[in-house]
C-alpha atoms as a PDB file:
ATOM      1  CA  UNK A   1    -130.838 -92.635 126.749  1.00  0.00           C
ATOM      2  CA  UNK A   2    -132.254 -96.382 126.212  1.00  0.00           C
ATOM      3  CA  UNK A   3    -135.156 -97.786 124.805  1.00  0.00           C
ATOM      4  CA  UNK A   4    -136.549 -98.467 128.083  1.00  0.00           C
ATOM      5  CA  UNK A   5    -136.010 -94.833 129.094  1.00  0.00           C
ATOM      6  CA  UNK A   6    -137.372 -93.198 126.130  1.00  0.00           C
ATOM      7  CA  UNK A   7    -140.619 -95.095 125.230  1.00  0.00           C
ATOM      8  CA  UNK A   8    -140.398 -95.159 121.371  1.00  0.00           C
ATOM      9  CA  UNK A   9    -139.995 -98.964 120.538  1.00  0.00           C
ATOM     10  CA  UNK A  10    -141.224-102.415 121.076  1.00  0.00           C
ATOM     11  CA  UNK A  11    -138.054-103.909 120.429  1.00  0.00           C
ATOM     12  CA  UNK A  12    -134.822-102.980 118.996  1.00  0.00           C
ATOM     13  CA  UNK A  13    -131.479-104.498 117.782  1.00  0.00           C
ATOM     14  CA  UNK A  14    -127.801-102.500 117.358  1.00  0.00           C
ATOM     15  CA  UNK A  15    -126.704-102.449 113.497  1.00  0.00           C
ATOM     16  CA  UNK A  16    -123.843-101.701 111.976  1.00  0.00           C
ATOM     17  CA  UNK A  17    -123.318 -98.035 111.374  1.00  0.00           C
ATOM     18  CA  UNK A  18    -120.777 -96.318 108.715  1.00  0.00           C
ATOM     19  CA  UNK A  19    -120.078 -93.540 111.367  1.00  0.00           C
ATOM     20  CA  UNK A  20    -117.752 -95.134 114.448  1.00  0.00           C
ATOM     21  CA  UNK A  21    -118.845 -95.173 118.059  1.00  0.00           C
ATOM     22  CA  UNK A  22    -122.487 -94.089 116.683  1.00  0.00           C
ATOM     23  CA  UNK A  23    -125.318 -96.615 117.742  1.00  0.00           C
ATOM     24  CA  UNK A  24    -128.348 -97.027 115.186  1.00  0.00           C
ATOM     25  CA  UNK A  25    -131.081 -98.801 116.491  1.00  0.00           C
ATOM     26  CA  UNK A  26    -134.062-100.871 114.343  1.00  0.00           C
ATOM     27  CA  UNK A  27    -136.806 -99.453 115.610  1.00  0.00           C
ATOM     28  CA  UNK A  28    -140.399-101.949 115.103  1.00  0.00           C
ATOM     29  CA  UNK A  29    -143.662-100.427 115.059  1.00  0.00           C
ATOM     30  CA  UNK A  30    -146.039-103.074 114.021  1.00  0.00           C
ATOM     31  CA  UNK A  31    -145.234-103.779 110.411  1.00  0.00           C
ATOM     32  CA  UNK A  32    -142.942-101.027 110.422  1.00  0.00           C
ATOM     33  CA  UNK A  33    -140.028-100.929 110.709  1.00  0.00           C
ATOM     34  CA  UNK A  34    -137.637 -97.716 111.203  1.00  0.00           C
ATOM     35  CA  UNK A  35    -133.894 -96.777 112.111  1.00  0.00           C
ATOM     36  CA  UNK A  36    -133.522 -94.546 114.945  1.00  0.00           C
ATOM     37  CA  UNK A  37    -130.015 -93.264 115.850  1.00  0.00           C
ATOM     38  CA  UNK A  38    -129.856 -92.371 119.641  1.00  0.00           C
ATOM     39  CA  UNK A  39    -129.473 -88.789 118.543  1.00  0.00           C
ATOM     40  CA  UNK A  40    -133.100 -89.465 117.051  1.00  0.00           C
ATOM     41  CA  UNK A  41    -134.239 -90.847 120.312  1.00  0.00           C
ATOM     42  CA  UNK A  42    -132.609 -87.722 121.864  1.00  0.00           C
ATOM     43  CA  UNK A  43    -134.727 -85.497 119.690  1.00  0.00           C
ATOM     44  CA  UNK A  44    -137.890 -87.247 120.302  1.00  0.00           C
ATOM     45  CA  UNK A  45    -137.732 -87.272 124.207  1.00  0.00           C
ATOM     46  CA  UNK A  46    -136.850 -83.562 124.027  1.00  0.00           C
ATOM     47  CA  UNK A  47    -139.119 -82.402 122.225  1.00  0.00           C
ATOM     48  CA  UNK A  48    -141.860 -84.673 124.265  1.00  0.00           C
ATOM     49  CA  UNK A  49    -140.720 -82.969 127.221  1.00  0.00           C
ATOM     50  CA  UNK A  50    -141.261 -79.444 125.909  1.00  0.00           C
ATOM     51  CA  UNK A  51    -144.472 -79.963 123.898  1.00  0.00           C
ATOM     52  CA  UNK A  52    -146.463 -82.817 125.606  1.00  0.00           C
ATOM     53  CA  UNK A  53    -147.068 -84.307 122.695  1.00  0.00           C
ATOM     54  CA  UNK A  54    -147.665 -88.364 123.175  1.00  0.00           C
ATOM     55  CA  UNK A  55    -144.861 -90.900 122.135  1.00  0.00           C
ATOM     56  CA  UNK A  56    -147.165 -92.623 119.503  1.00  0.00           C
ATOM     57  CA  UNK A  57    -147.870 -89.119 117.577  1.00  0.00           C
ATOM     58  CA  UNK A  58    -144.295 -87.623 118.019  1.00  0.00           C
ATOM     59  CA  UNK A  59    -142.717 -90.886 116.481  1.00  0.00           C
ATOM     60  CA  UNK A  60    -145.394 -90.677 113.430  1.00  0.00           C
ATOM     61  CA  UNK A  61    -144.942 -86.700 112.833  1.00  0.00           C
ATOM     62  CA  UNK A  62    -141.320 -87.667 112.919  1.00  0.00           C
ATOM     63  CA  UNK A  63    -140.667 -90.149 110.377  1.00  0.00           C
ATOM     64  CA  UNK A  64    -143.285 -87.806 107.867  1.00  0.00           C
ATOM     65  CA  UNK A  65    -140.549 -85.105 108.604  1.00  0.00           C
ATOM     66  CA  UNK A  66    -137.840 -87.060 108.238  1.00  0.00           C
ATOM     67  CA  UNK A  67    -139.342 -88.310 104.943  1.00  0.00           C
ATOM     68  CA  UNK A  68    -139.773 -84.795 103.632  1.00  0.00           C
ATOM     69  CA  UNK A  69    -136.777 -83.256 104.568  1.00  0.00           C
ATOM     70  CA  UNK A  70    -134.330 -85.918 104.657  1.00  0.00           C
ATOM     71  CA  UNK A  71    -131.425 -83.508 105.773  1.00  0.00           C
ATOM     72  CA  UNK A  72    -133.716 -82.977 109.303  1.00  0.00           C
ATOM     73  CA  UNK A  73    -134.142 -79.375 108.401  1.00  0.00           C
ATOM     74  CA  UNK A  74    -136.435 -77.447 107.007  1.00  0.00           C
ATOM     75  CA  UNK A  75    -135.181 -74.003 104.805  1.00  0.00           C
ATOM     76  CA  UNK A  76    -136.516 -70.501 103.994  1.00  0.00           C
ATOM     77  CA  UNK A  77    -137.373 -72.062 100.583  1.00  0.00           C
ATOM     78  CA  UNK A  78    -139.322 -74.780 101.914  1.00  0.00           C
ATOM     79  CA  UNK A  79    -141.125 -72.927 104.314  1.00  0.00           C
ATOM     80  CA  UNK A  80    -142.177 -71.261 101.760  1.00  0.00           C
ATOM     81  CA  UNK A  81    -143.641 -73.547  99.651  1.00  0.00           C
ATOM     82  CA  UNK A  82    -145.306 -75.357 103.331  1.00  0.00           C
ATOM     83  CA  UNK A  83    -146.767 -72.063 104.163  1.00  0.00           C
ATOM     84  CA  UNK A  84    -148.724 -71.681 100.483  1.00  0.00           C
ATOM     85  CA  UNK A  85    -150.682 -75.121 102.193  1.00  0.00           C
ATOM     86  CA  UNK A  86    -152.216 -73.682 105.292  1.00  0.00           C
ATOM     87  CA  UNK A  87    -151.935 -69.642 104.599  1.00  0.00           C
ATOM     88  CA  UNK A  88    -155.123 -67.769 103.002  1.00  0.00           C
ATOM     89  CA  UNK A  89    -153.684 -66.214  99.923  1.00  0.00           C
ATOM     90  CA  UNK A  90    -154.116 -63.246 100.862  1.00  0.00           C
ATOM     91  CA  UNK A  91    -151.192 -63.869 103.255  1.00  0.00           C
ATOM     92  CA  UNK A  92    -148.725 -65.301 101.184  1.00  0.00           C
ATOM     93  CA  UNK A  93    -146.485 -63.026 101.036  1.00  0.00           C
ATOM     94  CA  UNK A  94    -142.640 -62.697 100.929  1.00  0.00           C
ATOM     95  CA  UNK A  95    -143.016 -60.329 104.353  1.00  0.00           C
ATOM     96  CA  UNK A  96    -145.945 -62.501 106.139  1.00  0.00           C
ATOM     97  CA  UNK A  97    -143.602 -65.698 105.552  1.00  0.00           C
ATOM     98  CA  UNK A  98    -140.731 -64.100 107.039  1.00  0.00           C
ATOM     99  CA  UNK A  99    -142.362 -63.270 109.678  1.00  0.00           C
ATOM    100  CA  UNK A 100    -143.998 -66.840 110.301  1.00  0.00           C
ATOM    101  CA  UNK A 101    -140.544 -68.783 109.247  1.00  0.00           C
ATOM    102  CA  UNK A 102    -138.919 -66.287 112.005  1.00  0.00           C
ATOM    103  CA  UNK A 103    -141.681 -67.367 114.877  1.00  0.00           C
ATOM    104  CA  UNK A 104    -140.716 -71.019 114.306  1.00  0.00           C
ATOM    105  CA  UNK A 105    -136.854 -70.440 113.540  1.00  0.00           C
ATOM    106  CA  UNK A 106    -136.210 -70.317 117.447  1.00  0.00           C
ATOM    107  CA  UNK A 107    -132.495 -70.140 117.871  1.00  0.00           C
ATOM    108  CA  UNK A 108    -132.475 -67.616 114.379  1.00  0.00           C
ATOM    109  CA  UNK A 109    -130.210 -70.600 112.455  1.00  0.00           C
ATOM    110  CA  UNK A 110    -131.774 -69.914 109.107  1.00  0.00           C
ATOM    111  CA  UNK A 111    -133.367 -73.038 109.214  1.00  0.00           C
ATOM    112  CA  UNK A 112    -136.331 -75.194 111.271  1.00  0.00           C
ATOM    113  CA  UNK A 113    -135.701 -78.440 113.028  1.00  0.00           C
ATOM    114  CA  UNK A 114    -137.927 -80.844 113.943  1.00  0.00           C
ATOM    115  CA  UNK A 115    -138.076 -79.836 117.615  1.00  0.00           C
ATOM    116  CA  UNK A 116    -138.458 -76.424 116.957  1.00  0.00           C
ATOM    117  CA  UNK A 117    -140.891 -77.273 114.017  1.00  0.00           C
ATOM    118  CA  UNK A 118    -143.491 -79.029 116.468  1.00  0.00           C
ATOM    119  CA  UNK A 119    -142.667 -76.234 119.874  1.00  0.00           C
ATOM    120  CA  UNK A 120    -143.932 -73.506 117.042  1.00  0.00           C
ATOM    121  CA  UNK A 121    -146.560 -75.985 115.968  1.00  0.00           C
ATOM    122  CA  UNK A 122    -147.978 -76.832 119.451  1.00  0.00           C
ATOM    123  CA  UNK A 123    -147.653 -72.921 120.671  1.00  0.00           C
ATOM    124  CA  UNK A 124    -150.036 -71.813 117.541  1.00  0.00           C
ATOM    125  CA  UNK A 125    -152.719 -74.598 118.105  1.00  0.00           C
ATOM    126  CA  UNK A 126    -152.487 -74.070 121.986  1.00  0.00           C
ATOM    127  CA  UNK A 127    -155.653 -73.341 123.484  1.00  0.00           C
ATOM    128  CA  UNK A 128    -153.387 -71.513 126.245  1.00  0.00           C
ATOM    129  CA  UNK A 129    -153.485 -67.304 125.778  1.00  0.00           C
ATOM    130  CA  UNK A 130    -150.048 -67.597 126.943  1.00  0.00           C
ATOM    131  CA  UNK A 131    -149.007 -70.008 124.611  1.00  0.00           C
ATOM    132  CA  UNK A 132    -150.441 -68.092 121.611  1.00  0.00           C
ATOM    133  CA  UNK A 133    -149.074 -64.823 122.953  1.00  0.00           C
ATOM    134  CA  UNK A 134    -145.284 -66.335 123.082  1.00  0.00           C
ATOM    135  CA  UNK A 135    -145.718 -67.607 119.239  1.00  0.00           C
ATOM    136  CA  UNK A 136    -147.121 -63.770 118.440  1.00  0.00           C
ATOM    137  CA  UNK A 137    -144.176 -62.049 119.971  1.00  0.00           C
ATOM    138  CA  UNK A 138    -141.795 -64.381 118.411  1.00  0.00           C
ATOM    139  CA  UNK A 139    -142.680 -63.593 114.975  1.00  0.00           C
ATOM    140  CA  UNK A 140    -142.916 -60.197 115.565  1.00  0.00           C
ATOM    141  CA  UNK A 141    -139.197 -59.187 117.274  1.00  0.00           C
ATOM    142  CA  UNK A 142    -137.656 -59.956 114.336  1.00  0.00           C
ATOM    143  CA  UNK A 143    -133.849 -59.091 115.773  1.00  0.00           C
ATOM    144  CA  UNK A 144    -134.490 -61.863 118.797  1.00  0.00           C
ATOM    145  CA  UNK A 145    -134.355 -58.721 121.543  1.00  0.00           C
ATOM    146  CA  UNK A 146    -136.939 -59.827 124.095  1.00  0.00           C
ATOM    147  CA  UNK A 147    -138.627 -56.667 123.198  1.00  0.00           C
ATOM    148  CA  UNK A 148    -140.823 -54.955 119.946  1.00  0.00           C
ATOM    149  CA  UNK A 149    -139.588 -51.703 118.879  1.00  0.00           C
ATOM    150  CA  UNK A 150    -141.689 -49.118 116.666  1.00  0.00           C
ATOM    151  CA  UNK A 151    -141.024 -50.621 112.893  1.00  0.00           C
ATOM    152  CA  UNK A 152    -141.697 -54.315 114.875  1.00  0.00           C
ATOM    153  CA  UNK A 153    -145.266 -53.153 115.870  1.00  0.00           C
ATOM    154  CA  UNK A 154    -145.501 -50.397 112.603  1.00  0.00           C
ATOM    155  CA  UNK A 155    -145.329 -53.739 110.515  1.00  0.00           C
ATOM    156  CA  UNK A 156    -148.513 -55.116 112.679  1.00  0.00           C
ATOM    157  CA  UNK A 157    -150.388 -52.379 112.441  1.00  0.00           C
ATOM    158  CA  UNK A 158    -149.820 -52.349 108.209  1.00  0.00           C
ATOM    159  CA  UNK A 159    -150.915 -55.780 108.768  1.00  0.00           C
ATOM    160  CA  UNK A 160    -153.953 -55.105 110.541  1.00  0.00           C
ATOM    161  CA  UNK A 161    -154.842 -52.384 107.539  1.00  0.00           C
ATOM    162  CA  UNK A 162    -153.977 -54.817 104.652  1.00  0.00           C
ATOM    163  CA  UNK A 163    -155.843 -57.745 105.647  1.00  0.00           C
ATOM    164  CA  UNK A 164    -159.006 -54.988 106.314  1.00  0.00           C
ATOM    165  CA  UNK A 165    -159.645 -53.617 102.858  1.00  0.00           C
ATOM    166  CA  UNK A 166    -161.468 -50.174 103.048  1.00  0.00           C
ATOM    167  CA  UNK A 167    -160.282 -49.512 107.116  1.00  0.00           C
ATOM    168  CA  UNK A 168    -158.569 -46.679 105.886  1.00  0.00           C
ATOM    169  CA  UNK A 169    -162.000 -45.405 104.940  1.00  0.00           C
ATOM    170  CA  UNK A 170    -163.864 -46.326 107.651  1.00  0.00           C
ATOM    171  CA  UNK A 171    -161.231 -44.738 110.593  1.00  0.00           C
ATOM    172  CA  UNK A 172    -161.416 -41.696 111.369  1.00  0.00           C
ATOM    173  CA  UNK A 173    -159.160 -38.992 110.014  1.00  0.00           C
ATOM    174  CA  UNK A 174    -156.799 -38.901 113.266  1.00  0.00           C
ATOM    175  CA  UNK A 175    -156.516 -43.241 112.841  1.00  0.00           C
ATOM    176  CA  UNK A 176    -156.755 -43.727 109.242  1.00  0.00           C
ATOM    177  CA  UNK A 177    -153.013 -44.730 108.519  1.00  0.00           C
ATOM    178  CA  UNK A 178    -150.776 -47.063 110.061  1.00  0.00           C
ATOM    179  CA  UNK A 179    -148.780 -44.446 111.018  1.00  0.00           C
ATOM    180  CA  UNK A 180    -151.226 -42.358 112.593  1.00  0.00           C
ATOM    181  CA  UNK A 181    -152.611 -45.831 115.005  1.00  0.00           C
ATOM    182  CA  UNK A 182    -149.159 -46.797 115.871  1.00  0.00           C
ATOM    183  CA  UNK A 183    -148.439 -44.316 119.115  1.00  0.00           C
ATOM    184  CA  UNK A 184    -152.185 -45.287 120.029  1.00  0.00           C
ATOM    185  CA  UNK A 185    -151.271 -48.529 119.850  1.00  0.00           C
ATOM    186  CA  UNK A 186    -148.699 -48.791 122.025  1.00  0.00           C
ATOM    187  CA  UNK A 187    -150.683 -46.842 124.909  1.00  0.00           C
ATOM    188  CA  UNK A 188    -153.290 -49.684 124.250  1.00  0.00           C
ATOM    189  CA  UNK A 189    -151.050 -52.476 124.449  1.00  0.00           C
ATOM    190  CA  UNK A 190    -149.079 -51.763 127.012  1.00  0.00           C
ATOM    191  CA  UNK A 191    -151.692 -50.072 128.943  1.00  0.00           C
ATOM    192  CA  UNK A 192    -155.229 -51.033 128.248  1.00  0.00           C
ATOM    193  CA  UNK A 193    -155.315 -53.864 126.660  1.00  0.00           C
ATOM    194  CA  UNK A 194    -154.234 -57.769 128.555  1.00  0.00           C
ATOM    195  CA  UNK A 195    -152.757 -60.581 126.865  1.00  0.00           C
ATOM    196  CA  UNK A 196    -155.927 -62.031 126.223  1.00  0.00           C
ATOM    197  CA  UNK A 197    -156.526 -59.081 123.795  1.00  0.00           C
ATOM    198  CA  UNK A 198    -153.695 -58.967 122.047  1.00  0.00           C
ATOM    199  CA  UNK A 199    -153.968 -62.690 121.096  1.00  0.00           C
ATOM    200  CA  UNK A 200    -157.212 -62.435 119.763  1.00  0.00           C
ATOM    201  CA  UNK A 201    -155.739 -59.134 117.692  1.00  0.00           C
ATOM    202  CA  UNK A 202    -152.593 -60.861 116.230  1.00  0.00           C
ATOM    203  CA  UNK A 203    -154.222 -64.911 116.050  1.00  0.00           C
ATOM    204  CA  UNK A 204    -156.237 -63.362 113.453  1.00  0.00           C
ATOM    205  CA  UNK A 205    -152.837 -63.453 110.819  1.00  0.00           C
ATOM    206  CA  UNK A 206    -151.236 -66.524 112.127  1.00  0.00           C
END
């Protein structure tokens, strides 16, 4: 794609690149000025078209990215360390993470690019049920099946119990374990309960 076509920059001018038949481009944004290869530009209109996110933020969240992880990917490790910067404590942990790194590892590389880093981003701060719903499911079906099985939604309900101190208390006898809520569960979710319900249940841990 071209300048024109993309959006991203004022002005530009080709310079040399080490790599043959690869274009760079000089990229000026007031003061600033960047080098975007037309595999960047690439990137950035892609991930535009599946988040909606304007030009003028997408170019900003993607030099900071950039910047950070030089390589253009973020790993388990550093996910880690991200996640200790938004999570409540009691959430950081090595399962919860996994989880969350899984839900924005789309295409289950072992590692987060910056398109899939801002689709997971814009899914989780959507205001759409739908939107949230998608992100829940993702980091839940953990082998990428299009479909939870029992220890996918057992891990949930633990979840549910061990951000809840004391529910084990409270429950009755015949719902006081994870185990014991889990074939009740799936009658409510797949019978009783709608989307919108499930979101509010699960948004509560992400």
């Amino acid at each position: 794609s071209t300048e024109e076509d993309t959006g991203y920059i004022a002005r530009s001018e080709e310079v040399s690149s080490t790599e043959p038949n690869r274009k760079i481009r000089t990229v000026h944004m007031g003061n600033a000025t960047k080098k975007l290869s037309s595999q960047d530009l690439e990137v950035l209109k892609s991930t535009e078209e599946d988040t909606g996110v304007n030009k003028k933020r997408l170019l900003k969240e993607y030099q900071a990215f950039k910047k950070r992880y030089p390589s253009g990917f973020i790993t388990r490790e550093n996910f880690g360390f991200l996640a200790q910067n938004f999570l409540p404590q009691q959430q950081c942990t090595t399962a919860f993470i996994d989880r969350l790194f899984h839900a924005f590892d789309a295409d289950n590389s072992g590692t987060i690019d910056f398109h899939e880093f801002m689709l997971a981003i814009t899914l989780r701060s959507s205001e759409s049920s739908d939107d949230k719903l998608r992100f829940c499911f993702r980091s839940l079906d953990l082998d990428n099946s299009g479909t939870l099985s029992k220890s996918e939604m057992l891990y949930a309900v633990q979840l549910l119990f061990q951000h809840n101190p004391g529910l084990d208390e409270q429950a009755h006898e015949s719902v006081n374990t994870p185990q014991k809520v889990l074939p009740l569960y799936f009658i409510f979710i797949f019978f009783i309960f709608s989307h919108a319900h499930l979101v509010r249940f699960w948004s509560r841990f992400l």
